[in-house]
C-alpha atoms as a PDB file:
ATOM      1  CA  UNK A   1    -210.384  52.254 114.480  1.00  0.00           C
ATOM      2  CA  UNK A   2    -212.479  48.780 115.068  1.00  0.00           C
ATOM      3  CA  UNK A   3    -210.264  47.273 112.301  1.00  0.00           C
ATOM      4  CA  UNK A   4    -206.908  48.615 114.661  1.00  0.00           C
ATOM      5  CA  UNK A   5    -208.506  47.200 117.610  1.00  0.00           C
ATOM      6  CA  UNK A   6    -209.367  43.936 116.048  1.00  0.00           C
ATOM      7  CA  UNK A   7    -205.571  43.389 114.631  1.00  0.00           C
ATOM      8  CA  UNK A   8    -204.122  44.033 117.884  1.00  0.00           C
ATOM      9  CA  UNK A   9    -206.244  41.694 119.339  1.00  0.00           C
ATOM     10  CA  UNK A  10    -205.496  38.853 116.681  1.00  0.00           C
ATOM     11  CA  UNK A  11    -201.685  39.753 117.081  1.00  0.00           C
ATOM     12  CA  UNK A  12    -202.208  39.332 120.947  1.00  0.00           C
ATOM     13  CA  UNK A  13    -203.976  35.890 120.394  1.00  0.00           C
ATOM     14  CA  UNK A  14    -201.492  34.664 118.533  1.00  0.00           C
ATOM     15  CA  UNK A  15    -198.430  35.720 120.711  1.00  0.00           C
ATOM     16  CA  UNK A  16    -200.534  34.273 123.364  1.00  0.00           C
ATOM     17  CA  UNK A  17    -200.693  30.824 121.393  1.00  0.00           C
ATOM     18  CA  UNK A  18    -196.549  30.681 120.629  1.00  0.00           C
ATOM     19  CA  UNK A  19    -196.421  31.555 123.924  1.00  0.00           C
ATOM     20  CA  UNK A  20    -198.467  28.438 125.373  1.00  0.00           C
ATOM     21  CA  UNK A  21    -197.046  26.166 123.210  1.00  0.00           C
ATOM     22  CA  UNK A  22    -193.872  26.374 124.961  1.00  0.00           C
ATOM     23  CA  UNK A  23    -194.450  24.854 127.426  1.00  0.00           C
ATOM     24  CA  UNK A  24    -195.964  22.213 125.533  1.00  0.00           C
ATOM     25  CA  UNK A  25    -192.987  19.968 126.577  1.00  0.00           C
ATOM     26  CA  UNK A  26    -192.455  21.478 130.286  1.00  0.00           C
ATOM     27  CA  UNK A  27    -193.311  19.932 133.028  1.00  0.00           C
ATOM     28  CA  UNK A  28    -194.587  16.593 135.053  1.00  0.00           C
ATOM     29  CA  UNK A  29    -197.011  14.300 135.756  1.00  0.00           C
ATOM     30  CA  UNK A  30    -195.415  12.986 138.587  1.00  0.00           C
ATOM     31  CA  UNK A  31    -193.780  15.007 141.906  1.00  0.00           C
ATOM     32  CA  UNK A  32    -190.766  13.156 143.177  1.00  0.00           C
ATOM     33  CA  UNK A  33    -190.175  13.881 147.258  1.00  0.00           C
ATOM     34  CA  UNK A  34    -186.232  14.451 146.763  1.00  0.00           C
ATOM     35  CA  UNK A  35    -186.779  16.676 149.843  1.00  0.00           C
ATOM     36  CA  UNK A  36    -187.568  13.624 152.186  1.00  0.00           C
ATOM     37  CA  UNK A  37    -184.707  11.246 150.383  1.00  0.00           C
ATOM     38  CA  UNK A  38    -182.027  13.719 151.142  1.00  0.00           C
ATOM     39  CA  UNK A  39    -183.543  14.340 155.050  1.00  0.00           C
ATOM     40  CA  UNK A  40    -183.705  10.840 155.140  1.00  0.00           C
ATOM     41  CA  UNK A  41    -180.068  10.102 153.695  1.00  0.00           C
ATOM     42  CA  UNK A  42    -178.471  12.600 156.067  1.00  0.00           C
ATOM     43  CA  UNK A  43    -180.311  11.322 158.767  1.00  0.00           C
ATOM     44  CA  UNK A  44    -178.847   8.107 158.145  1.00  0.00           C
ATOM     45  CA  UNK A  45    -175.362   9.386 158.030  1.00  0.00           C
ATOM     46  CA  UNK A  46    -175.410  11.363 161.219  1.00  0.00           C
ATOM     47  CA  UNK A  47    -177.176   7.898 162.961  1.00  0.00           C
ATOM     48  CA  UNK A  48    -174.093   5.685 161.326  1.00  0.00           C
ATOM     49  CA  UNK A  49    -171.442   8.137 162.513  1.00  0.00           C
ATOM     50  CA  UNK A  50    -172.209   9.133 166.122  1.00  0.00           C
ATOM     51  CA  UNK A  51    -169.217  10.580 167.082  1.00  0.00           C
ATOM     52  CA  UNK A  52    -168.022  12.752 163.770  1.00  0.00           C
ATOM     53  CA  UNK A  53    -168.017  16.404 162.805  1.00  0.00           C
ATOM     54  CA  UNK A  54    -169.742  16.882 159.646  1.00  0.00           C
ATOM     55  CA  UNK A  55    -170.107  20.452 157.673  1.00  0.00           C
ATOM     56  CA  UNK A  56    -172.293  22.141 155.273  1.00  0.00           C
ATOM     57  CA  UNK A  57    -170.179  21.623 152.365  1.00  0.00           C
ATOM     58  CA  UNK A  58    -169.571  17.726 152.591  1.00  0.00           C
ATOM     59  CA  UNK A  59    -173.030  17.722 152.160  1.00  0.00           C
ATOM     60  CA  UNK A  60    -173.130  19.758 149.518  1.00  0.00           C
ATOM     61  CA  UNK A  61    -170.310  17.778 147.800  1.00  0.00           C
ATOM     62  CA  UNK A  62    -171.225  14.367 148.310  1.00  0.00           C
ATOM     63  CA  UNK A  63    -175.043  14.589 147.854  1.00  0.00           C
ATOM     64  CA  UNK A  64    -174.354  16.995 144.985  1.00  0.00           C
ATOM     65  CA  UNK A  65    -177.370  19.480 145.643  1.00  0.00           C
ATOM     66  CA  UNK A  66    -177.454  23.190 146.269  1.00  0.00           C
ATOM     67  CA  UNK A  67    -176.101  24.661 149.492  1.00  0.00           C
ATOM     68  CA  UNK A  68    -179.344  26.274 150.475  1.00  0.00           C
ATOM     69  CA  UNK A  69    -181.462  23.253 149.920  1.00  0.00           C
ATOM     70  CA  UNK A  70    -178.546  21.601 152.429  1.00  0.00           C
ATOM     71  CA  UNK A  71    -178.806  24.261 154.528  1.00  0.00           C
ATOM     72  CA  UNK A  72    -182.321  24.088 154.463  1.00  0.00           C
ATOM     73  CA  UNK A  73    -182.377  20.271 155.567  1.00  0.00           C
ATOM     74  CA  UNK A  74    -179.964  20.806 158.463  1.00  0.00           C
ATOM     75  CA  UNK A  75    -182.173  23.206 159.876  1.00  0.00           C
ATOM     76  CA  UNK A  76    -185.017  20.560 159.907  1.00  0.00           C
ATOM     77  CA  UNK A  77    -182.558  18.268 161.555  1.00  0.00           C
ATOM     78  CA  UNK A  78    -181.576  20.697 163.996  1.00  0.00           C
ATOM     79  CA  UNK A  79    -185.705  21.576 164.435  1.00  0.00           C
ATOM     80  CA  UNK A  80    -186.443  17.971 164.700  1.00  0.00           C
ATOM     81  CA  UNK A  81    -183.937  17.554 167.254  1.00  0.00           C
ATOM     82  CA  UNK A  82    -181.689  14.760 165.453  1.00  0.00           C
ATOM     83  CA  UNK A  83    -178.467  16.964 164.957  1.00  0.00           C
ATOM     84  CA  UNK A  84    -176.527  19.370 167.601  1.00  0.00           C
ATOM     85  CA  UNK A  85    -174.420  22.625 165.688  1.00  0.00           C
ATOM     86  CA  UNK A  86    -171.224  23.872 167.103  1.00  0.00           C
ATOM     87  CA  UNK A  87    -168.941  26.763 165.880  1.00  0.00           C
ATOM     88  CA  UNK A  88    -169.029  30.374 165.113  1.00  0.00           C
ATOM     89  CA  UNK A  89    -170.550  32.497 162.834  1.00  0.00           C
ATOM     90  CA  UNK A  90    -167.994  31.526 160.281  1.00  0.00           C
ATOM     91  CA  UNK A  91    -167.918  27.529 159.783  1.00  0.00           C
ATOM     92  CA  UNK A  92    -170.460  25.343 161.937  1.00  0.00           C
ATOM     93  CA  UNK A  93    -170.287  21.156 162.479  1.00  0.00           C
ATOM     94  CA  UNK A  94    -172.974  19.467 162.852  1.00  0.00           C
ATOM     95  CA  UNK A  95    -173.052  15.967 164.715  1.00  0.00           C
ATOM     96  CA  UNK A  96    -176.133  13.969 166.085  1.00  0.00           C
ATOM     97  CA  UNK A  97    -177.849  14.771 169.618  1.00  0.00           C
END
């Protein structure tokens, strides 16, 4: 029974090992603020074109990052008060304030 006990152990141990070693490779020493960049760069292009209509998906296009992470920034832009939305619940522009 002890010897049963003791082999499942060892077998856990070294799944456990393969397993860690893995992510030997994974991972950084560094964090890069891409967050504040892309705020930044679409804070930039709202201040450079006043008067135009901008959507979600040029964004998305141009910057070439997910469409929640966009999303995500426009609603800081909104919170911060830098951009205006208008539209309906299907397609919204968003302009600066």
């Amino acid at each position: 029974m002890f010897s049963q006990i003791f082999k499942r152990n060892e077998v856990e141990l070294r799944m456990n090992k393969k397993l860690i070693e893995k992510f030997e490779n994974i991972g950084s020493l560094e964090v890069s603020l891409v967050n504040n960049d892309t705020y930044e760069t679409m804070k930039e292009v709202f201040e450079n074109k006043p008067q135009v209509y901008f959507k979600q998906i040029d964004f998305v296009r141009i910057l070439s990052r997910s469409n929640p992470f966009i999303n995500h920034q426009l609603h800081k832009l909104l919170d911060n008060g830098v951009v205006v939305r208008e539209g309906s619940k299907k397609q919204y522009f968003y302009r600066l304030k």
